[in-house]
Protein backbone atom coordinates (compact mmCIF):
# COMPACT_ATOMS: atom_id res chain seq x y z
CA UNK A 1 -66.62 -21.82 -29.59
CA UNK A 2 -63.15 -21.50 -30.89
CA UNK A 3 -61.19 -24.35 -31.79
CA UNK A 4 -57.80 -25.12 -30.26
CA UNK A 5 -55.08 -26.18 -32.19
CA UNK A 6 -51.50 -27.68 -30.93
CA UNK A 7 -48.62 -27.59 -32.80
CA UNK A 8 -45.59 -29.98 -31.71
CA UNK A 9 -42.59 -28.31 -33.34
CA UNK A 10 -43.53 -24.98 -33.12
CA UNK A 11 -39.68 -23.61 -32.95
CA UNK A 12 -38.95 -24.94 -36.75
CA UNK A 13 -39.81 -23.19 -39.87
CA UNK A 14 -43.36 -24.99 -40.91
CA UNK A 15 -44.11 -24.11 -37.00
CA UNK A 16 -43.24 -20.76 -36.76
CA UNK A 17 -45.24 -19.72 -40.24
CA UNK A 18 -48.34 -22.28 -38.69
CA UNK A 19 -48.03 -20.09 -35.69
CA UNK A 20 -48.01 -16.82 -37.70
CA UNK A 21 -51.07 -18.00 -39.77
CA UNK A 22 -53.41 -19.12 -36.81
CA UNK A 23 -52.65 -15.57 -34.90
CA UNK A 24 -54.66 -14.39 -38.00
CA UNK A 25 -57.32 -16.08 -37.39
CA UNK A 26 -60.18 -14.71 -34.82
CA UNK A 27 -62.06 -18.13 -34.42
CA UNK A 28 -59.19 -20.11 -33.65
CA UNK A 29 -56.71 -20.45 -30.10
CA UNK A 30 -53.21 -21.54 -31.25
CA UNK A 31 -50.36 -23.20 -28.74
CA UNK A 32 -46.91 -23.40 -29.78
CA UNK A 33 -44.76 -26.33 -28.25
CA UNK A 34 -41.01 -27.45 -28.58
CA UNK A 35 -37.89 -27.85 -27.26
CA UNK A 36 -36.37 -25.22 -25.49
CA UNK A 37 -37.31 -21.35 -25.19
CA UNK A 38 -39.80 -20.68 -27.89
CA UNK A 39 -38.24 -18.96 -30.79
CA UNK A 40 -41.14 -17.11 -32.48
CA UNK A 41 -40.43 -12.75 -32.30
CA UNK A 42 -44.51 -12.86 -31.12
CA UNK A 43 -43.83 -15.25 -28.66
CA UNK A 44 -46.18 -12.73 -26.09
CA UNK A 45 -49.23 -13.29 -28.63
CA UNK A 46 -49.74 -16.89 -28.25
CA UNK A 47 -49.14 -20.04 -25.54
CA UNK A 48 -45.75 -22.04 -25.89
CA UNK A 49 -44.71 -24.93 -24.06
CA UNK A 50 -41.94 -26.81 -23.68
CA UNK A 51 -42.44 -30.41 -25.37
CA UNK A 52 -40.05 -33.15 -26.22
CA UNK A 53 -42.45 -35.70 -28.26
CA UNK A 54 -40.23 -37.95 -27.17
CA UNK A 55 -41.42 -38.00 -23.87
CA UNK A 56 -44.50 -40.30 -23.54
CA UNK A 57 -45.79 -39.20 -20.20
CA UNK A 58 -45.34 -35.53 -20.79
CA UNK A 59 -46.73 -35.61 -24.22
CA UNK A 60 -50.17 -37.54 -22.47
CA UNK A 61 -50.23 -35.04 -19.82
CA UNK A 62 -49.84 -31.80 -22.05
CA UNK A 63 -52.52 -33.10 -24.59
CA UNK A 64 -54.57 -34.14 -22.03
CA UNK A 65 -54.20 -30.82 -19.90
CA UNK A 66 -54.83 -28.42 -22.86
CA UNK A 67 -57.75 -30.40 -24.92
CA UNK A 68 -56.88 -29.01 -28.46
CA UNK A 69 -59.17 -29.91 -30.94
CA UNK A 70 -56.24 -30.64 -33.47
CA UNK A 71 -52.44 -31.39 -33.25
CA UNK A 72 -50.46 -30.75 -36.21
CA UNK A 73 -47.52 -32.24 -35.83
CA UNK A 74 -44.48 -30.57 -37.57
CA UNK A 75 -41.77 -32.25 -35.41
CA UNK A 76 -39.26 -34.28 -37.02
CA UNK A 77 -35.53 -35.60 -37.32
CA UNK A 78 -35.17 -34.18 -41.13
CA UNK A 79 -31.65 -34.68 -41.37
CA UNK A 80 -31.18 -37.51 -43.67
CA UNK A 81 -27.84 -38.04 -43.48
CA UNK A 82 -28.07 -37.69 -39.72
CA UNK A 83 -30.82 -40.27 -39.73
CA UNK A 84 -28.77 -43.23 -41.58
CA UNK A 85 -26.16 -42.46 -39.22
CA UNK A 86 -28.03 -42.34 -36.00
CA UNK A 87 -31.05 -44.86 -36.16
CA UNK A 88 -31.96 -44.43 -32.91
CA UNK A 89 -32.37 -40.83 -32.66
CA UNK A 90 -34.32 -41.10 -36.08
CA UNK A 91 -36.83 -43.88 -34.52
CA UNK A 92 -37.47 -42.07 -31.43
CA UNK A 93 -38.71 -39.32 -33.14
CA UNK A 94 -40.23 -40.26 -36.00
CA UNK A 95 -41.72 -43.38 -35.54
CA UNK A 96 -42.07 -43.27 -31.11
CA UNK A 97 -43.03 -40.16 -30.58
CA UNK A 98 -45.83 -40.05 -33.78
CA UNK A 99 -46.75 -43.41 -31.28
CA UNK A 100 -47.06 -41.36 -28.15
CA UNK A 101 -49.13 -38.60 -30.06
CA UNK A 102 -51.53 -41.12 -31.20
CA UNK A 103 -51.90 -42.46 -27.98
CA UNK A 104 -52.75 -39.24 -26.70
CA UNK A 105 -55.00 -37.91 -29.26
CA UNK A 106 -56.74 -41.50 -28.80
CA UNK A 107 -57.57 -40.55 -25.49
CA UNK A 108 -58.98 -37.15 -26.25
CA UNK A 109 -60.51 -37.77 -29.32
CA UNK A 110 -58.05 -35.18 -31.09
CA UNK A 111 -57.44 -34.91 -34.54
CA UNK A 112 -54.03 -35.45 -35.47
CA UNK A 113 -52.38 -33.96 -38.49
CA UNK A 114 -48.99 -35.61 -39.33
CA UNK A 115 -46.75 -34.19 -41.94
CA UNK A 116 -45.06 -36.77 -44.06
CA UNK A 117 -42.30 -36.66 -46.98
CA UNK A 118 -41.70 -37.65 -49.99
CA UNK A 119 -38.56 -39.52 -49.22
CA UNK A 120 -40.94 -42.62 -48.66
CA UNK A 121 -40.53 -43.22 -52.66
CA UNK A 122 -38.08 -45.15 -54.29
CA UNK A 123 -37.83 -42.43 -56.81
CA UNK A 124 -38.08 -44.26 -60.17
CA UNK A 125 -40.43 -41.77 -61.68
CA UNK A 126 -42.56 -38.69 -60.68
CA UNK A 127 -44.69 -36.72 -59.75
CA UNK A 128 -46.55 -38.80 -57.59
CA UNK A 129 -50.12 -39.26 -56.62
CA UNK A 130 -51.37 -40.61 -53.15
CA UNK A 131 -52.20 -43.86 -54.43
CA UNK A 132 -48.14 -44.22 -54.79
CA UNK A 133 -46.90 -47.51 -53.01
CA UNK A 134 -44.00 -45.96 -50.72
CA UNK A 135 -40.76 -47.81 -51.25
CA UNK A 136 -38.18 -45.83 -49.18
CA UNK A 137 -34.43 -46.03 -49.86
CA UNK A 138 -32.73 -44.48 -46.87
CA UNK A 139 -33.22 -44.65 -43.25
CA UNK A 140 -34.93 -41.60 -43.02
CA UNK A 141 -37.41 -42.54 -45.47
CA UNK A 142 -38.40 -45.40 -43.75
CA UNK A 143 -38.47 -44.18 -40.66
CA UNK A 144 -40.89 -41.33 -41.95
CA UNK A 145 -43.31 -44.68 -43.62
CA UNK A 146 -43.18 -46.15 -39.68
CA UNK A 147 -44.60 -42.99 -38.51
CA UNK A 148 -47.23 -42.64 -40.93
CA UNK A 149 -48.34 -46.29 -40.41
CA UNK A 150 -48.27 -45.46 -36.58
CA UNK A 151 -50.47 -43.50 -37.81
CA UNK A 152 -53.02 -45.11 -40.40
CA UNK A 153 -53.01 -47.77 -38.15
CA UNK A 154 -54.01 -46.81 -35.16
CA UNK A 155 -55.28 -43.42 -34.95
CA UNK A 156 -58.34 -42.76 -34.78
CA UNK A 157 -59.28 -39.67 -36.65
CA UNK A 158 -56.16 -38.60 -38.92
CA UNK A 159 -54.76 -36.75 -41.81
CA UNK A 160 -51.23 -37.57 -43.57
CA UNK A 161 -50.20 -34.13 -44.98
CA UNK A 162 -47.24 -35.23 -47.28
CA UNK A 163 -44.67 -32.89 -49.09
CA UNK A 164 -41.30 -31.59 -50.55
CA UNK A 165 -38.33 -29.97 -50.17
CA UNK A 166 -39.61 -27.17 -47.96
CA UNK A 167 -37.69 -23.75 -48.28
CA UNK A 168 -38.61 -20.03 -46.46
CA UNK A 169 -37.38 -17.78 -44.07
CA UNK A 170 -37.85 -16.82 -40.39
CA UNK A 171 -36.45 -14.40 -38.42
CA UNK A 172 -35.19 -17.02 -35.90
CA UNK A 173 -33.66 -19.86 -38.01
CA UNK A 174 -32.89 -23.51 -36.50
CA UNK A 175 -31.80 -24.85 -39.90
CA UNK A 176 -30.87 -23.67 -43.08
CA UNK A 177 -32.85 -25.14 -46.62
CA UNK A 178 -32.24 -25.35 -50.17
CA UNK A 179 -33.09 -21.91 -51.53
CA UNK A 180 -31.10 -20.15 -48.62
CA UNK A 181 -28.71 -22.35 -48.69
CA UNK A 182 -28.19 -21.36 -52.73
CA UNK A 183 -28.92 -17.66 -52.54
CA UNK A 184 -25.81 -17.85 -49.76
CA UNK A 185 -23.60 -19.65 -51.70
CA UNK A 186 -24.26 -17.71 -54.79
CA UNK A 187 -24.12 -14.33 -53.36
CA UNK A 188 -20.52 -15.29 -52.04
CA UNK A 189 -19.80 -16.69 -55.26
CA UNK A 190 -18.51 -19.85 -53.06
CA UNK A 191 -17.75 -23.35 -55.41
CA UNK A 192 -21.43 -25.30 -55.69
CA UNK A 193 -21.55 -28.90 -56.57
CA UNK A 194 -25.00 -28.92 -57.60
CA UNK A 195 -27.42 -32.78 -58.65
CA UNK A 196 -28.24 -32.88 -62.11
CA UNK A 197 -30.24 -36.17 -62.05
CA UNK A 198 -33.23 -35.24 -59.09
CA UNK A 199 -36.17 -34.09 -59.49
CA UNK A 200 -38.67 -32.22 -56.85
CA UNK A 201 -41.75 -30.19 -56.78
CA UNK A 202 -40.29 -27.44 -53.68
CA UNK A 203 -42.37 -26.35 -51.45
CA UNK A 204 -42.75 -22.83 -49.89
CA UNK A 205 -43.60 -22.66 -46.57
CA UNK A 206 -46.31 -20.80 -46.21
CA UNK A 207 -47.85 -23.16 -48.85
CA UNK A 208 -47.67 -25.95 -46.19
CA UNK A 209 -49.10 -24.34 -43.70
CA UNK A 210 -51.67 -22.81 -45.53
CA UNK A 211 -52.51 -26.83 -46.30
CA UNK A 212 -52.52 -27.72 -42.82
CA UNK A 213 -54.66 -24.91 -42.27
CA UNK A 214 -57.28 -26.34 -44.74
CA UNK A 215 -56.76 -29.97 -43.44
CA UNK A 216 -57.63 -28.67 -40.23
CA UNK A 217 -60.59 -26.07 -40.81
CA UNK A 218 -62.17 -28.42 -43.34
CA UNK A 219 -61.73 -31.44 -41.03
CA UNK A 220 -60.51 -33.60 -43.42
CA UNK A 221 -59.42 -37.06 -43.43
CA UNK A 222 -56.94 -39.32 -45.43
CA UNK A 223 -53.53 -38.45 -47.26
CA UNK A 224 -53.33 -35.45 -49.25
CA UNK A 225 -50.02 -34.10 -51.08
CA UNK A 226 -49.05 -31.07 -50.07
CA UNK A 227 -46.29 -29.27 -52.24
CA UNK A 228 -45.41 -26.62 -54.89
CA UNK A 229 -46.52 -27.23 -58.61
CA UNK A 230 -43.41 -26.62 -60.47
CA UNK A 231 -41.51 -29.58 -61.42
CA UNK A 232 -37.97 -28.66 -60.97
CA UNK A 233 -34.29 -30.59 -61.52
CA UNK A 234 -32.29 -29.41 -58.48
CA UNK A 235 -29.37 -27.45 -60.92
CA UNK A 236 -32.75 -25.60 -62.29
CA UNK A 237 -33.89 -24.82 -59.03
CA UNK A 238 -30.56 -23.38 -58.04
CA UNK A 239 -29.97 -21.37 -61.36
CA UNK A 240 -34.06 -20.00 -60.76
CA UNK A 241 -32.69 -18.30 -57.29
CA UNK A 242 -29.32 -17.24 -59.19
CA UNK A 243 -31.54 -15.58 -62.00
CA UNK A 244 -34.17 -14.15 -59.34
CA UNK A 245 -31.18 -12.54 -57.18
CA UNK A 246 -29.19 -11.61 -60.42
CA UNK A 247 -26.13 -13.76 -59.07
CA UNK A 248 -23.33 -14.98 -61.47
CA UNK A 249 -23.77 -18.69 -62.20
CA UNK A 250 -20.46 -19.03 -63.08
CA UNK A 251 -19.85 -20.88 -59.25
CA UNK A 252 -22.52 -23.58 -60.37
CA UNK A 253 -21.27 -27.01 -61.62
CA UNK A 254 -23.55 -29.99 -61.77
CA UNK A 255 -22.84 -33.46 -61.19
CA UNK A 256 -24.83 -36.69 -60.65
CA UNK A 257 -25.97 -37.74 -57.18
CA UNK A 258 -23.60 -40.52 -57.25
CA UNK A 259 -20.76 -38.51 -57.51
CA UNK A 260 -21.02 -36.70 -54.17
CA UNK A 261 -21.47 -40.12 -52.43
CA UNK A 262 -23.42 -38.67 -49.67
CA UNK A 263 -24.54 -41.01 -46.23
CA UNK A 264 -27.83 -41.66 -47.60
CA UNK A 265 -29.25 -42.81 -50.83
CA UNK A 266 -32.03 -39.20 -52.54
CA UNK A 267 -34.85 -40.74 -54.68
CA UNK A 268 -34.08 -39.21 -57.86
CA UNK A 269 -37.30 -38.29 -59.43
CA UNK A 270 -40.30 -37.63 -56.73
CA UNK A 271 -42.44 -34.18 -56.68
CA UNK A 272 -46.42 -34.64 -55.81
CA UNK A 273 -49.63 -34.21 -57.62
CA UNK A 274 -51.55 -32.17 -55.79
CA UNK A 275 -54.90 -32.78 -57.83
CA UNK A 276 -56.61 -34.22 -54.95
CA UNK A 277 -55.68 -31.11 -52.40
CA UNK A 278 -56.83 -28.62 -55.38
CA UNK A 279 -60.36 -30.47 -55.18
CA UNK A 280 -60.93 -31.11 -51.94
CA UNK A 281 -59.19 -28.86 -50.01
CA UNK A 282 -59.39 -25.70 -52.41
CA UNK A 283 -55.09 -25.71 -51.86
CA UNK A 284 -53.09 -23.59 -54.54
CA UNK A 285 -49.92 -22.79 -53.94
CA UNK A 286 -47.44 -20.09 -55.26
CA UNK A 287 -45.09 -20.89 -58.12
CA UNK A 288 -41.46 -21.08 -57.16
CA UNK A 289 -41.15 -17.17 -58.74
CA UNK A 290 -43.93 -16.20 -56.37
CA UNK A 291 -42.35 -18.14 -53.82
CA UNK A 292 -38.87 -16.57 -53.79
CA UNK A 293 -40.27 -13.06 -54.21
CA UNK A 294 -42.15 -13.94 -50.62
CA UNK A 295 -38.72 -15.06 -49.57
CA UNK A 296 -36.57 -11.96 -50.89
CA UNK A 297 -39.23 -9.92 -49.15
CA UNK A 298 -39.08 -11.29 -46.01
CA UNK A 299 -35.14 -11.40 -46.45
CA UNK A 300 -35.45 -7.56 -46.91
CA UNK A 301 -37.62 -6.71 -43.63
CA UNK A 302 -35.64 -8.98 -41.34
């Protein structure tokens, strides 16, 4: 039989290349849901449904009605500055909702994969294993911790997929990331105030879904770190897309985080070691080269 896998979220940029990664697959039945219209261009290939996660009832009846096998839940308030001004908004999404999906993969006996970040660090050193005791420092990070103990706690057949500064390209964008966001601002040859002081491992991603792809075929269980392998300051990410795109640099000046003063505190230094996914899951993701020639590609066929 083919398995069925739900994916909350299915409108935002891990969802969409989820989406265009299970229509590959011949032993698997895929169903999109989110709010609003769904936004994928093969939108006749596959089910969608319209799904706030915030609404308890509707998120027991849909799991219920459709019996997936899996959820993967890519929904999320990612905004961090939006979450330390808006605490509300940020708990009913990330902490209630990943509540009423438990619930309802509880009933079913569903396997839930939850995607988790690495904001949940204090940041005083990196990269970080899975055994790292989370110690968030903005509202967003701790309201991504709830949600994973929502989950730990009481679900009953889970995986934490946790990762990094996620950057690609659909055709039908919600929100912007780092690596457009720099090849934009670069190719107008706009001002960039760019942190000198934080440290990520970015994440492509395809690279993400192909790990909740693995997660999910290989049924495992547990936390796993999900992310790219290159160690990267955020100025050296941003001059890597100006030397990939052959932009002038000349717009780039760095500065410490503490200088731009934003709404909610970055950990400096995070990025993941993704030993455990190598081994268990047989996960290898692209370096951030490989992954901006997938972008640039994609950039060109749009």
């Amino acid at each position: 039989m083919k398995k069925k896998v739900l994916i909350t979220g299915a409108n935002g940029l891990l969802g969409q290349k989820l989406i265009d990664l299970y229509l590959q697959q011949p032993n698997k039945i895929v169903i999109g849901t989110g709010v609003g219209p769904c936004r994928h261009d093969r939108k006749g290939d596959f089910r969608y449904e319209e799904l706030d996660i915030t609404d308890e009832e509707r998120v027991m009846f849909l799991i219920n009605e459709l019996s997936p096998d899996t959820v993967i839940n890519t929904a999320a308030m990612t905004n961090v500055d939006a979450c330390e001004a808006d605490h509300e908004g940020c708990d009913k999404l990330n902490v209630d909702a990943v509540r009423y999906l438990v619930k309802a993969c509880n009933t079913t006996n569903v396997h839930l994969i939850h995607i988790s970040t690495d904001f949940i660090f204090d940041g005083t050193h990196g990269p970080l294993s899975e055994k790292e005791v989370p110690k968030p420092l903005s509202y967003y990070g701790w309201s991504k911790y709830k949600g994973e103990q929502e989950v730990t706690e009481h679900c009953k057949d889970y995986t934490i997929l946790r990762t990094v500064l996620v950057y690609g390209v659909v055709s039908d964008m919600s929100r912007s990331n780092i690596v457009l966001w720099a090849k934009g601002a670069l190719e107008k040859q706009q001002p960039m105030k760019v942190v000198n002081d934080q440290f990520r491992t970015p994440t492509l991603a395809e690279d993400l879904a192909m790990g909740c792809f693995l997660a999910e075929s290989k049924y495992v269980r547990g936390i796993f770190n999900i992310s790219g392998k290159d160690f990267l300051r955020i100025d050296e990410l941003v001059y890597k897309v100006a030397d990939f795109f052959g932009y002038d640099k000349s717009c780039v000046s760095t500065t410490s985080s503490d200088v731009l003063n934003q709404a909610a505190k970055r950990p400096p230094i995070t990025g993941f070691l993704i030993d455990k996914a190598r081994q268990e899951l047989g996960y290898e993701p692209h370096s951030f080269e490989e992954g901006l020639a997938i972008v640039a590609e994609q950039l060109k066929n749009r």
